[in-house]
PDB file of N, CA and C in Angstrom:
ATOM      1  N   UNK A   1      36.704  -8.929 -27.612  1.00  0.00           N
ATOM      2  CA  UNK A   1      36.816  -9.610 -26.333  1.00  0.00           C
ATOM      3  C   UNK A   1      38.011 -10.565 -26.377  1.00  0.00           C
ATOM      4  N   UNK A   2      38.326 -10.524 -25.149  1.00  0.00           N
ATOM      5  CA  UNK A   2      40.021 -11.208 -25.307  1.00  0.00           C
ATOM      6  C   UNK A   2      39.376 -12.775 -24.680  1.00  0.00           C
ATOM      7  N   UNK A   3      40.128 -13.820 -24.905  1.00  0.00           N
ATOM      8  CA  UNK A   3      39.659 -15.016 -25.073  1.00  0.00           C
ATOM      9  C   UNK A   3      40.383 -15.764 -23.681  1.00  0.00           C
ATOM     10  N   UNK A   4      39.532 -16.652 -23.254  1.00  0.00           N
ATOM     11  CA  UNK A   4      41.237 -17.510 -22.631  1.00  0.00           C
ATOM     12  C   UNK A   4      42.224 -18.551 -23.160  1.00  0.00           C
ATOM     13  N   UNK A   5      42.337 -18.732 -24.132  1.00  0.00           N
ATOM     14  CA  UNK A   5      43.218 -18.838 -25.319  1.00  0.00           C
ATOM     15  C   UNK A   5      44.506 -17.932 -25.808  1.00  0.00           C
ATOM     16  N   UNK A   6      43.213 -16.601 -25.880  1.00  0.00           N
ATOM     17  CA  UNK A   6      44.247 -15.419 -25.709  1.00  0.00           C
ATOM     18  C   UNK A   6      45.075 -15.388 -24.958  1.00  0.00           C
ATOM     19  N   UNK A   7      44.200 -15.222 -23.244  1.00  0.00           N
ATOM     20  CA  UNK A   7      45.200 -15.029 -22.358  1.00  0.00           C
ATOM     21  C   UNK A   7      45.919 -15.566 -22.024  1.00  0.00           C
ATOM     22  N   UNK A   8      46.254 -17.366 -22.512  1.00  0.00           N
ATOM     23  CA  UNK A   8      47.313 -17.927 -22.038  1.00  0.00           C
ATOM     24  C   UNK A   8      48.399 -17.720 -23.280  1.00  0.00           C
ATOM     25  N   UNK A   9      48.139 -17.264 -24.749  1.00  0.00           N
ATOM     26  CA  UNK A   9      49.301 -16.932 -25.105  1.00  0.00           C
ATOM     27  C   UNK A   9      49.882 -15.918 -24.496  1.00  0.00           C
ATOM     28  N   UNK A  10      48.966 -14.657 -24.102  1.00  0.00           N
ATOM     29  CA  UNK A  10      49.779 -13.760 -23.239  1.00  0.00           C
ATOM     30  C   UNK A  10      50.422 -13.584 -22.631  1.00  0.00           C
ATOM     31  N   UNK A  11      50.057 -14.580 -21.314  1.00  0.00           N
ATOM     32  CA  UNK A  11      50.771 -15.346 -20.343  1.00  0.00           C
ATOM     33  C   UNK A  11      51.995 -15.803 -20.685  1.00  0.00           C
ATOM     34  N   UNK A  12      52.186 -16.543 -21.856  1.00  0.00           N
ATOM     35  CA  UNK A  12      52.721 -17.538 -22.410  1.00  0.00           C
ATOM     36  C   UNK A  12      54.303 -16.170 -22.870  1.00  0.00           C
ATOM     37  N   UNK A  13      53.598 -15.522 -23.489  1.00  0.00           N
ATOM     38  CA  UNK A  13      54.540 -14.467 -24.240  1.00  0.00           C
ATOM     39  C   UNK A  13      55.111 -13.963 -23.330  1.00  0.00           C
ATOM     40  N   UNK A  14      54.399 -13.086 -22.326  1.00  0.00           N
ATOM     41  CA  UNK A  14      55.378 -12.607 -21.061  1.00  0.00           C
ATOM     42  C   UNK A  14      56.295 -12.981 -20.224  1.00  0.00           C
ATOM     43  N   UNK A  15      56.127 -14.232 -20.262  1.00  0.00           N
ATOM     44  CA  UNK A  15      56.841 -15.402 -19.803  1.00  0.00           C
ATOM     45  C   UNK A  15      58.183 -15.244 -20.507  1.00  0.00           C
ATOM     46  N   UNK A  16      58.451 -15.624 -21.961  1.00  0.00           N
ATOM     47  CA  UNK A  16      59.183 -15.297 -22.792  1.00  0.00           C
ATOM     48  C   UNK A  16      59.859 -13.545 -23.048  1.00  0.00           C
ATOM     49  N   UNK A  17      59.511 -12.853 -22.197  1.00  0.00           N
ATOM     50  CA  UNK A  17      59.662 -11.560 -22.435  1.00  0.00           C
ATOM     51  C   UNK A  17      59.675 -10.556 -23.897  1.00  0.00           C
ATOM     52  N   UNK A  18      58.282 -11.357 -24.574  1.00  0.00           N
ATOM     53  CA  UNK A  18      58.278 -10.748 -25.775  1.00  0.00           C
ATOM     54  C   UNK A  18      57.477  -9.319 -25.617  1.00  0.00           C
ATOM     55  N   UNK A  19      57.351  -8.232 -26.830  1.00  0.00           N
ATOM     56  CA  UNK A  19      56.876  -7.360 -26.442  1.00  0.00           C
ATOM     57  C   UNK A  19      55.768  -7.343 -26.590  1.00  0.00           C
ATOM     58  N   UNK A  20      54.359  -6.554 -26.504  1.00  0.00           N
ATOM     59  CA  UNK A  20      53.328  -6.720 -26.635  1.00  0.00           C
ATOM     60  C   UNK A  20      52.597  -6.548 -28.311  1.00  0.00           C
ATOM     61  N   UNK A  21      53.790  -6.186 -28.970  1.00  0.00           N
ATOM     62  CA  UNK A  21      53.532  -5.597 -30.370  1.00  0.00           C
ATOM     63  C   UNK A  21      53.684  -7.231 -31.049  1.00  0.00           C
ATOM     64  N   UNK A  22      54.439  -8.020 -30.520  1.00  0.00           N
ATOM     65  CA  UNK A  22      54.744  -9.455 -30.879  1.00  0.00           C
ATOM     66  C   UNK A  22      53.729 -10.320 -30.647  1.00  0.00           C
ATOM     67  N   UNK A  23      53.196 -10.180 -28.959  1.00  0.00           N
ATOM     68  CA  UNK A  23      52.246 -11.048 -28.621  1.00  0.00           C
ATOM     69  C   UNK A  23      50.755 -10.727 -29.551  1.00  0.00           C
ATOM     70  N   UNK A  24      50.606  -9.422 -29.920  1.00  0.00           N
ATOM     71  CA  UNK A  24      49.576  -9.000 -30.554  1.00  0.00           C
ATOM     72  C   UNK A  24      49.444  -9.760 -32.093  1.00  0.00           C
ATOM     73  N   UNK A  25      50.831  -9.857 -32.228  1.00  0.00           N
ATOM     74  CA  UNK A  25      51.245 -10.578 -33.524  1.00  0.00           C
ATOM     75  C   UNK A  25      50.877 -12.121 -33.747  1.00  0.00           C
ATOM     76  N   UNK A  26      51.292 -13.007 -32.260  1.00  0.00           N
ATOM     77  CA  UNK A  26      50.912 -14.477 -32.542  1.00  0.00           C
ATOM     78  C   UNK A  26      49.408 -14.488 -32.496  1.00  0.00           C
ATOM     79  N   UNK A  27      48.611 -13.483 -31.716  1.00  0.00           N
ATOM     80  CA  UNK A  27      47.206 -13.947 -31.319  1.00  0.00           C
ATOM     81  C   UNK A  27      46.112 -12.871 -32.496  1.00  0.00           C
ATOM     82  N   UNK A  28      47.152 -12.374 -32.871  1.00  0.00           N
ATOM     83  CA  UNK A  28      45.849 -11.644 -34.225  1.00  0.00           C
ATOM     84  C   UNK A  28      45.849 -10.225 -33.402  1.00  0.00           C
ATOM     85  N   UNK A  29      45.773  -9.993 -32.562  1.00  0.00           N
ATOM     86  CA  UNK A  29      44.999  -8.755 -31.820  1.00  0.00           C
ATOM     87  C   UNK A  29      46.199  -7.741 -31.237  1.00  0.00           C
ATOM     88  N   UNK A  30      45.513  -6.092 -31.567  1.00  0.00           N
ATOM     89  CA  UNK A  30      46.490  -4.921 -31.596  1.00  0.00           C
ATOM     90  C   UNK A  30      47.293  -4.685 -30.588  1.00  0.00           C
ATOM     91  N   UNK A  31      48.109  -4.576 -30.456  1.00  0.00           N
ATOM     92  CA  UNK A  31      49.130  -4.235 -29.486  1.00  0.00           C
ATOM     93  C   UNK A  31      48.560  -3.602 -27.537  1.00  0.00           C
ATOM     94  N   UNK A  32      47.706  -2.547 -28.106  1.00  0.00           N
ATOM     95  CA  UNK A  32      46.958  -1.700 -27.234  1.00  0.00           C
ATOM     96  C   UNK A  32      45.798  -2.405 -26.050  1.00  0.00           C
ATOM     97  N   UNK A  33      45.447  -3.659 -26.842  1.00  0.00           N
ATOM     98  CA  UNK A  33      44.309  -4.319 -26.164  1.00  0.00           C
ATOM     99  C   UNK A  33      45.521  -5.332 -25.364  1.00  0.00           C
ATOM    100  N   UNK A  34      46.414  -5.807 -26.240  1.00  0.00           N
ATOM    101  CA  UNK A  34      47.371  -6.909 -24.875  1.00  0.00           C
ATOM    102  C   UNK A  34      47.772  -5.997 -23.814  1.00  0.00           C
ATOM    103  N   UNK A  35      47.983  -4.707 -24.077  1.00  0.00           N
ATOM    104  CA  UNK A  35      48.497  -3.916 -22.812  1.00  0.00           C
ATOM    105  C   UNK A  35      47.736  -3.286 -21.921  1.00  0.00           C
ATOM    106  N   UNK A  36      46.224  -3.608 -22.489  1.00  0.00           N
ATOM    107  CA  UNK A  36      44.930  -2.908 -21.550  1.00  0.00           C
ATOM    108  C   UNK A  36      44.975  -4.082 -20.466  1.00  0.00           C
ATOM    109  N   UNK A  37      45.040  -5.391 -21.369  1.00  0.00           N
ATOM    110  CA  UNK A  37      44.281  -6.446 -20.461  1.00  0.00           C
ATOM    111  C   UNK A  37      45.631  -6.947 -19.672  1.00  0.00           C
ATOM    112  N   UNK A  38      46.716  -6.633 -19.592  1.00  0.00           N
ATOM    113  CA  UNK A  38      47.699  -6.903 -19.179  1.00  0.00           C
ATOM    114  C   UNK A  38      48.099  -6.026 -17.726  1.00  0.00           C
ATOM    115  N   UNK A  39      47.428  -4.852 -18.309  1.00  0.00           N
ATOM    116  CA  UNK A  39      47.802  -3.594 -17.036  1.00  0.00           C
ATOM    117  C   UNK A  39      46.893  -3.797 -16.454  1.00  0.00           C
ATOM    118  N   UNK A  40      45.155  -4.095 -16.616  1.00  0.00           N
ATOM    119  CA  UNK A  40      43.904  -4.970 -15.886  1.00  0.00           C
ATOM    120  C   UNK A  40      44.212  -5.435 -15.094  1.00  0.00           C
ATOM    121  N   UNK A  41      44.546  -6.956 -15.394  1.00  0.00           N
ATOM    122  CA  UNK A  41      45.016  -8.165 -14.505  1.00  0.00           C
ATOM    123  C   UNK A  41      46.122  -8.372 -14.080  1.00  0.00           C
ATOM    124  N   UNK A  42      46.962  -7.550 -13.634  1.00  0.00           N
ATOM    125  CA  UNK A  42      47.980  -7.511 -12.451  1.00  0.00           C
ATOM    126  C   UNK A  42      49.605  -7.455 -13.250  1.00  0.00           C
ATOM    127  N   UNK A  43      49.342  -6.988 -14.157  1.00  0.00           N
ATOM    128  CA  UNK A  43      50.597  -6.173 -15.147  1.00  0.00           C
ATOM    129  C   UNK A  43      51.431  -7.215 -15.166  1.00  0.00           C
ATOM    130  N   UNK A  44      52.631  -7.031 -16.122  1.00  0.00           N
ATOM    131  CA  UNK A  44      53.980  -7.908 -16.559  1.00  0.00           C
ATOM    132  C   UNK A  44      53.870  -8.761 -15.788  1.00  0.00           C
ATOM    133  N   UNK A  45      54.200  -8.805 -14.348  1.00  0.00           N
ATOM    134  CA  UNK A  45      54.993  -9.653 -13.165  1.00  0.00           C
ATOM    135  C   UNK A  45      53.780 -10.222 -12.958  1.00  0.00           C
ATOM    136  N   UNK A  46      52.501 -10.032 -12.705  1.00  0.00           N
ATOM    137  CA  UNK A  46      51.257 -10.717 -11.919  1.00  0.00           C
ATOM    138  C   UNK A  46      50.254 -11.072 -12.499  1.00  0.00           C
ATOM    139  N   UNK A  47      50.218 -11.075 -14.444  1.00  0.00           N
ATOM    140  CA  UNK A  47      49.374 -11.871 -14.790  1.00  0.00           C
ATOM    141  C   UNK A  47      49.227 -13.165 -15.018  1.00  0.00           C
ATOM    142  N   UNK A  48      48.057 -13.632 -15.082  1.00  0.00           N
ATOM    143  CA  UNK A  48      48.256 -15.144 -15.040  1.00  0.00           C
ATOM    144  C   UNK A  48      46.444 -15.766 -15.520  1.00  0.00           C
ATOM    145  N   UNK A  49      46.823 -15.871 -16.639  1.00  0.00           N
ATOM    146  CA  UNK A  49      45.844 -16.121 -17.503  1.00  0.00           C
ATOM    147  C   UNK A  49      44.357 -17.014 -16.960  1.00  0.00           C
ATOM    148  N   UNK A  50      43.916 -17.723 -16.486  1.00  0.00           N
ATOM    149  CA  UNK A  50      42.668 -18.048 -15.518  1.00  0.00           C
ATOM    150  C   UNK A  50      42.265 -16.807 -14.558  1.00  0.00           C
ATOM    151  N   UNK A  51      42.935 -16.142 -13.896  1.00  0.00           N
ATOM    152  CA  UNK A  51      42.510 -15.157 -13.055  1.00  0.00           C
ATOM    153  C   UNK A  51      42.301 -14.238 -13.851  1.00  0.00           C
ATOM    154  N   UNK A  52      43.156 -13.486 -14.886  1.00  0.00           N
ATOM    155  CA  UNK A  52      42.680 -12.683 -15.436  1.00  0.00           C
ATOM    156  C   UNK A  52      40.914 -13.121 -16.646  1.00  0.00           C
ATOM    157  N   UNK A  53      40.768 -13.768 -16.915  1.00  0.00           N
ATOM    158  CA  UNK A  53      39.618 -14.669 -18.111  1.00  0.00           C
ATOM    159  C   UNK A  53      38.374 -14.623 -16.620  1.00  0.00           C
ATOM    160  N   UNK A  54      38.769 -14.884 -15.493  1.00  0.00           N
ATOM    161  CA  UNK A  54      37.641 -15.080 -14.327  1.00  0.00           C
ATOM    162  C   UNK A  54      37.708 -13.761 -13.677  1.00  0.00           C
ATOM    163  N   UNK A  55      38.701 -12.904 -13.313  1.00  0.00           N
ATOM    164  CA  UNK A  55      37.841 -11.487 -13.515  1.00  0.00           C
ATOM    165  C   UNK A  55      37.584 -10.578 -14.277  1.00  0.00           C
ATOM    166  N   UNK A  56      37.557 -11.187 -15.826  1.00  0.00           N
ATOM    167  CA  UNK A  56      36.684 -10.254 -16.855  1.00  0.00           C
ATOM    168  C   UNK A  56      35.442 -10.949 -16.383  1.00  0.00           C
ATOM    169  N   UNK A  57      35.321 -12.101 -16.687  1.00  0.00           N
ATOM    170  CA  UNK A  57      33.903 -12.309 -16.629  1.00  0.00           C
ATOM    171  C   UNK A  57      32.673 -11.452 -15.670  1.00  0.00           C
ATOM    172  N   UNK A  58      33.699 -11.968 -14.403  1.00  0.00           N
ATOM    173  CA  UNK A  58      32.998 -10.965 -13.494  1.00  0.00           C
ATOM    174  C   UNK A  58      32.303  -9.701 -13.591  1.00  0.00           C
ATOM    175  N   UNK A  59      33.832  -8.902 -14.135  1.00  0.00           N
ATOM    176  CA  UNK A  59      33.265  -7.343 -14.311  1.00  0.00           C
ATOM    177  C   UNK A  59      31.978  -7.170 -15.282  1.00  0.00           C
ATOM    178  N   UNK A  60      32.260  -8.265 -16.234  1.00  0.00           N
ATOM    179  CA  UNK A  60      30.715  -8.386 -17.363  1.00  0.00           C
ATOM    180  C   UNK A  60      29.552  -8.672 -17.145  1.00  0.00           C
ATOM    181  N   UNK A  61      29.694  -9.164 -16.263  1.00  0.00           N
ATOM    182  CA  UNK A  61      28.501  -9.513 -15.138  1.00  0.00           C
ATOM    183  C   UNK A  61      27.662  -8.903 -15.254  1.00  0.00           C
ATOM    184  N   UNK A  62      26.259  -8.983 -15.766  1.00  0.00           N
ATOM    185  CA  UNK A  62      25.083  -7.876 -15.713  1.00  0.00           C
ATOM    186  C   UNK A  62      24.071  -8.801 -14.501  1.00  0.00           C
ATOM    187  N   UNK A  63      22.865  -7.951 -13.885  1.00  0.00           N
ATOM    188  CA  UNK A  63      22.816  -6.627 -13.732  1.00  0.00           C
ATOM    189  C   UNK A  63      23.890  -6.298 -12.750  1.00  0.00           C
ATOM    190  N   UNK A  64      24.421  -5.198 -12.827  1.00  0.00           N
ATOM    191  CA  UNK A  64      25.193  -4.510 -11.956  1.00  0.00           C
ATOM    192  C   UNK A  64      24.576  -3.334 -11.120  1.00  0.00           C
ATOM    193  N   UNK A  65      25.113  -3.157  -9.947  1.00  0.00           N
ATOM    194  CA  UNK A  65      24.060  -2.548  -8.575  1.00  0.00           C
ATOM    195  C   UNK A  65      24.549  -0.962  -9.375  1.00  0.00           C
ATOM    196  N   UNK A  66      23.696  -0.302  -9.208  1.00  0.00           N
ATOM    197  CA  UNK A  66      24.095   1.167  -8.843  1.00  0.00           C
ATOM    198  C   UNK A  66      24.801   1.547  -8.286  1.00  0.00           C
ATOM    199  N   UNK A  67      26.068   2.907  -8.789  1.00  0.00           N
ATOM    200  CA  UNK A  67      27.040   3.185  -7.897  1.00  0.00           C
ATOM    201  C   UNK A  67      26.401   4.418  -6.372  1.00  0.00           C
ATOM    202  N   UNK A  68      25.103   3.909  -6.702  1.00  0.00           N
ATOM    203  CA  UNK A  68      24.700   4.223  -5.471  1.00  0.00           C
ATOM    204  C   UNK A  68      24.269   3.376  -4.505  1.00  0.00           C
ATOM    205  N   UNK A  69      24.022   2.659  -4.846  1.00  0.00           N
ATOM    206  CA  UNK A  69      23.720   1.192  -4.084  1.00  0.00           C
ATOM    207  C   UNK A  69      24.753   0.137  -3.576  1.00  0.00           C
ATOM    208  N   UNK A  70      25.715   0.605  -4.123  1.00  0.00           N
ATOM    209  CA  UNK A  70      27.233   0.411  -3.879  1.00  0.00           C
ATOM    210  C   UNK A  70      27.806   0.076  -2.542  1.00  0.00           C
ATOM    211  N   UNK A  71      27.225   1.660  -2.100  1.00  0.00           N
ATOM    212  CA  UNK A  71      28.104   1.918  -0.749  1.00  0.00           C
ATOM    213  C   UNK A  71      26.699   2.255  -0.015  1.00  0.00           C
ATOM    214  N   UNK A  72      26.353   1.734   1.496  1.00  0.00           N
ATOM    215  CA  UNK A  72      25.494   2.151   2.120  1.00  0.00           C
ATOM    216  C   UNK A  72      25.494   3.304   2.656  1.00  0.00           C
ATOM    217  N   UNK A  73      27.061   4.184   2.665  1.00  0.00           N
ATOM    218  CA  UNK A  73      26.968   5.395   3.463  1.00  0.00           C
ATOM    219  C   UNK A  73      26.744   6.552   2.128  1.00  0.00           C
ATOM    220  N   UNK A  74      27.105   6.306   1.456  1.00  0.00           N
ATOM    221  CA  UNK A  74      26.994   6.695  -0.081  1.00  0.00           C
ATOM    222  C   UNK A  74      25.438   6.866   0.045  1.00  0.00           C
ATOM    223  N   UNK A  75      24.896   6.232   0.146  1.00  0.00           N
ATOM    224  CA  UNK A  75      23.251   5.885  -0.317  1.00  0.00           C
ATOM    225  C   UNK A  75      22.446   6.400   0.799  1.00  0.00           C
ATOM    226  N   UNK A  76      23.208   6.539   2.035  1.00  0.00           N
ATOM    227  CA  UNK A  76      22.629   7.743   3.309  1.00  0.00           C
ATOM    228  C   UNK A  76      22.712   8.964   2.838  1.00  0.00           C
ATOM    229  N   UNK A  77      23.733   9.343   2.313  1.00  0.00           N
ATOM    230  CA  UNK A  77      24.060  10.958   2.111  1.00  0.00           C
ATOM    231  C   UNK A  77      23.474  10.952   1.232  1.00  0.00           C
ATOM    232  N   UNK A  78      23.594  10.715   0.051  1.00  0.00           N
ATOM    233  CA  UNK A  78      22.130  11.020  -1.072  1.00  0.00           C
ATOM    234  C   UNK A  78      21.253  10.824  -0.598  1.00  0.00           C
ATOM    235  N   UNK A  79      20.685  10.119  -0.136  1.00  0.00           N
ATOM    236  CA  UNK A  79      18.947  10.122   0.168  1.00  0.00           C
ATOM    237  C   UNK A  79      18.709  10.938   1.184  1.00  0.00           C
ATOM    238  N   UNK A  80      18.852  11.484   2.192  1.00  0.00           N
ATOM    239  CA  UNK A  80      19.393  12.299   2.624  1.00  0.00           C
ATOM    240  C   UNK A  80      18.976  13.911   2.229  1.00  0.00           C
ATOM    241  N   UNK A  81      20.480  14.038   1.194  1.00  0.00           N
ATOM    242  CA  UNK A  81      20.244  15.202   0.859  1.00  0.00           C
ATOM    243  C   UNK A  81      19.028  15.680  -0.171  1.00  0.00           C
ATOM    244  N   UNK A  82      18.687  14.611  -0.513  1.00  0.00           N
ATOM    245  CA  UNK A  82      17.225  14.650  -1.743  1.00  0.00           C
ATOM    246  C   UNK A  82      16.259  14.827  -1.372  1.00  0.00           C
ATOM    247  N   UNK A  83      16.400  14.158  -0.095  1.00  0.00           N
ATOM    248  CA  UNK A  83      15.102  14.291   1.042  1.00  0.00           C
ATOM    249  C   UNK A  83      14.989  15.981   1.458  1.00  0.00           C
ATOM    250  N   UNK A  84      16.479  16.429   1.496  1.00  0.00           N
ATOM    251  CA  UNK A  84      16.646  18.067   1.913  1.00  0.00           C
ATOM    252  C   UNK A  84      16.187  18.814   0.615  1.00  0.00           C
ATOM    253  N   UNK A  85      15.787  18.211  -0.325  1.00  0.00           N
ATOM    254  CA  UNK A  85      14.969  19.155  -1.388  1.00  0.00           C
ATOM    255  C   UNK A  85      16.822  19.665  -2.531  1.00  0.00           C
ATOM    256  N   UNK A  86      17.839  18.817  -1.865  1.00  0.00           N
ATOM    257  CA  UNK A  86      19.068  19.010  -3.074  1.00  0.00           C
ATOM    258  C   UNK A  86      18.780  18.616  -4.226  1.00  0.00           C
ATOM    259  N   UNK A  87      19.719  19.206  -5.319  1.00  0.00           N
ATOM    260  CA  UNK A  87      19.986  18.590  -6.643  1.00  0.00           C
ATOM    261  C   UNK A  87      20.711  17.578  -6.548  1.00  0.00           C
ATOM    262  N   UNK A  88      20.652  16.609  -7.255  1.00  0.00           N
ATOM    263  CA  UNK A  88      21.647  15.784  -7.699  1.00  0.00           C
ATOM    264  C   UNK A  88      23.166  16.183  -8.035  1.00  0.00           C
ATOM    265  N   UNK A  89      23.194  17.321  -9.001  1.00  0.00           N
ATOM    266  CA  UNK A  89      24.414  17.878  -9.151  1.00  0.00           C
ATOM    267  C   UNK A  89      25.199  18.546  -8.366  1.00  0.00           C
ATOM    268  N   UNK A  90      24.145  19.227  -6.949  1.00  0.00           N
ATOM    269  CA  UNK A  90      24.806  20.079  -6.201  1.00  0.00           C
ATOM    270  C   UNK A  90      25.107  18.786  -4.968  1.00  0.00           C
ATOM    271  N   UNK A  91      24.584  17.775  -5.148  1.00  0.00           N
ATOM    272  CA  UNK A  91      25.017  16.352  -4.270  1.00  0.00           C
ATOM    273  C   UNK A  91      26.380  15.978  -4.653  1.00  0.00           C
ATOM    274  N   UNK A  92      26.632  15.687  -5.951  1.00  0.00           N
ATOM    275  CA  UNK A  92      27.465  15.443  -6.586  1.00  0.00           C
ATOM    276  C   UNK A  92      29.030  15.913  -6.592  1.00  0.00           C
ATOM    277  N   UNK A  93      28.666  17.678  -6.361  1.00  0.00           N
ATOM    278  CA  UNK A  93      29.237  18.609  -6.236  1.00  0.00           C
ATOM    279  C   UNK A  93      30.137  18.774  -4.913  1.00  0.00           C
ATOM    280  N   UNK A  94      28.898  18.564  -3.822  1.00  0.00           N
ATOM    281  CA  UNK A  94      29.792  18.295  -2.653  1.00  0.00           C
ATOM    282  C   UNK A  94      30.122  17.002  -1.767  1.00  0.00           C
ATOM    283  N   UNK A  95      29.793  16.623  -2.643  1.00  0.00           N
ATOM    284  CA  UNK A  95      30.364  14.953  -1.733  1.00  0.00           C
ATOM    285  C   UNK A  95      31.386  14.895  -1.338  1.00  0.00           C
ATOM    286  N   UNK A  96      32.918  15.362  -2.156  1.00  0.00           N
ATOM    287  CA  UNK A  96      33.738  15.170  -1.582  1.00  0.00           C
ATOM    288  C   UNK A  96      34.122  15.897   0.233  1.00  0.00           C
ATOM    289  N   UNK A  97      33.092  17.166  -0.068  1.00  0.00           N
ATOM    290  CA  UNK A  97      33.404  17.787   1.393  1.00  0.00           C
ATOM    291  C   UNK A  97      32.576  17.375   2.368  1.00  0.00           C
ATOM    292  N   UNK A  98      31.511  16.896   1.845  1.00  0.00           N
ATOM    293  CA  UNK A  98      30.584  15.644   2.782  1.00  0.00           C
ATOM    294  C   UNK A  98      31.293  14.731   3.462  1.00  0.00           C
ATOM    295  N   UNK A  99      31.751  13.967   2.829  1.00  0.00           N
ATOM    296  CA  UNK A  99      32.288  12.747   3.144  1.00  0.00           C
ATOM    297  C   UNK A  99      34.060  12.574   2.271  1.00  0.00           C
ATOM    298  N   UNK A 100      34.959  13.477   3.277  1.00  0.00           N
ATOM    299  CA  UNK A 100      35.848  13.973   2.574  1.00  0.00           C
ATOM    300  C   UNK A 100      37.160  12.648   2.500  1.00  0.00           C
ATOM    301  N   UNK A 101      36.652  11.516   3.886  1.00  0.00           N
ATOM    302  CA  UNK A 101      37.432  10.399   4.143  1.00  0.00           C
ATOM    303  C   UNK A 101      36.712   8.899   3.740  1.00  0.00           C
ATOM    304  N   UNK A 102      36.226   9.297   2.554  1.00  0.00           N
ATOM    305  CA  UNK A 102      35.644   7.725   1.963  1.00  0.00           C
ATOM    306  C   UNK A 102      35.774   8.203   0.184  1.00  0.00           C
ATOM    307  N   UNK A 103      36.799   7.856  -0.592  1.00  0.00           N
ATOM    308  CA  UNK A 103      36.619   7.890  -1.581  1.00  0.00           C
ATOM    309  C   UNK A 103      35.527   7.144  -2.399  1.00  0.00           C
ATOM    310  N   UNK A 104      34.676   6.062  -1.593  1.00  0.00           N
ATOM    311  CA  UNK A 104      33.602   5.276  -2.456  1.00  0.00           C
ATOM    312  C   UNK A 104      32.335   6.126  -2.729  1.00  0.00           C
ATOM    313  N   UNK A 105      32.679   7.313  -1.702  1.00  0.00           N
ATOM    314  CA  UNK A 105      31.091   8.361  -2.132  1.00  0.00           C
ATOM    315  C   UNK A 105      31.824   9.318  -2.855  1.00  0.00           C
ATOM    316  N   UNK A 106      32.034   9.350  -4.087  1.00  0.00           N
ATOM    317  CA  UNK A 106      32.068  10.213  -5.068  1.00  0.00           C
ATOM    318  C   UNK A 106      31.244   9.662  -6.429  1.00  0.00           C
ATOM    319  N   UNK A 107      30.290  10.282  -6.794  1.00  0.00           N
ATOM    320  CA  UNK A 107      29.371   9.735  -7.816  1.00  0.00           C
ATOM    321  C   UNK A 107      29.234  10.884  -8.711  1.00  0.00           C
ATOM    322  N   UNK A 108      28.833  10.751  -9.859  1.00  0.00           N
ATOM    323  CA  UNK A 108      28.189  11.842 -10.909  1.00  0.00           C
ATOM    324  C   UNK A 108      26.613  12.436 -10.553  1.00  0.00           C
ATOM    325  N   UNK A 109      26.333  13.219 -10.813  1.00  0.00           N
ATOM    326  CA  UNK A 109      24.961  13.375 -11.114  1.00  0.00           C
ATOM    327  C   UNK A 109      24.576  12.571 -11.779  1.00  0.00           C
ATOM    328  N   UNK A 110      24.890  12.100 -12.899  1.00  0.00           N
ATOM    329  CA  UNK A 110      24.165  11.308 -13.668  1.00  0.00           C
ATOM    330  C   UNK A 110      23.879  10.190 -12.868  1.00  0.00           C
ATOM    331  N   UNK A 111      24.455   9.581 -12.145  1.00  0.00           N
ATOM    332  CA  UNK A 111      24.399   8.434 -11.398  1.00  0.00           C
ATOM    333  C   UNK A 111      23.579   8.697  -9.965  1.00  0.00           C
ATOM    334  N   UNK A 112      23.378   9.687  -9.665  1.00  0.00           N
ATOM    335  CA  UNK A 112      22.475   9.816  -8.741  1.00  0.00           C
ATOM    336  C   UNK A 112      21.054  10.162  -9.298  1.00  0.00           C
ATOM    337  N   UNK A 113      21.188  10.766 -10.105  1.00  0.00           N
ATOM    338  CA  UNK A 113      19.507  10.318 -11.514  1.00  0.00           C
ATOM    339  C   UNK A 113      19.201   9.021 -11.354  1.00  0.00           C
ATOM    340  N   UNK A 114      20.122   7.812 -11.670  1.00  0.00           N
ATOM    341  CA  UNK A 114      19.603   6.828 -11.728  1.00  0.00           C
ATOM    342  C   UNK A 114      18.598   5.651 -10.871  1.00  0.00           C
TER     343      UNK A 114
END
């Protein structure tokens, strides 16, 4: 887990236009994780260490809703089609031609199991 310590050397480094193999260098940690959490929180030009530390937290956030519970139109068309005696997978399957102008209803089967 990246720290906010971390992220203000990060901050700090980008600032300086060092590379990420460097910044990985002052703060202990691999190259790959400064460039995850860097491309995360609003890349080279737009990170900025408090915003990025306050939306990890966020995303860590438990409990988290179902990505069916997500979207209310999402959660019509599945229930819905379950009610029509569908599979989950064959829900899954056609969602996109269901609802071909809302990318938020695309789910797994697995996630409509849940």
């Amino acid at each position: 887990m990246v720290t906010l310590p971390d992220r203000e050397e990060i901050s700090r480094g980008l600032a300086e236009g060092l590379l990420y193999k460097e910044i990985g260098v002052l703060i202990g940690r691999d190259p790959s994780i400064i460039s995850r959490d860097v491309a995360r929180h609003g890349g080279r030009g737009g990170y900025r260490a408090v915003a990025a530390d306050l939306r990890a937290a966020t995303s860590r956030a438990r409990p988290k809703l179902l990505a069916v519970e997500r979207s209310p139109r999402l959660r019509q068309v599945v229930t819905d089609r379950l009610r029509s005696g569908w599979s989950p997978a064959s829900i899954a399957g056609r969602l996109p031609d269901l609802v071909p102008d809302d990318q938020a209803c695309r789910v797994s089967h697995e996630a409509i199991y849940q």
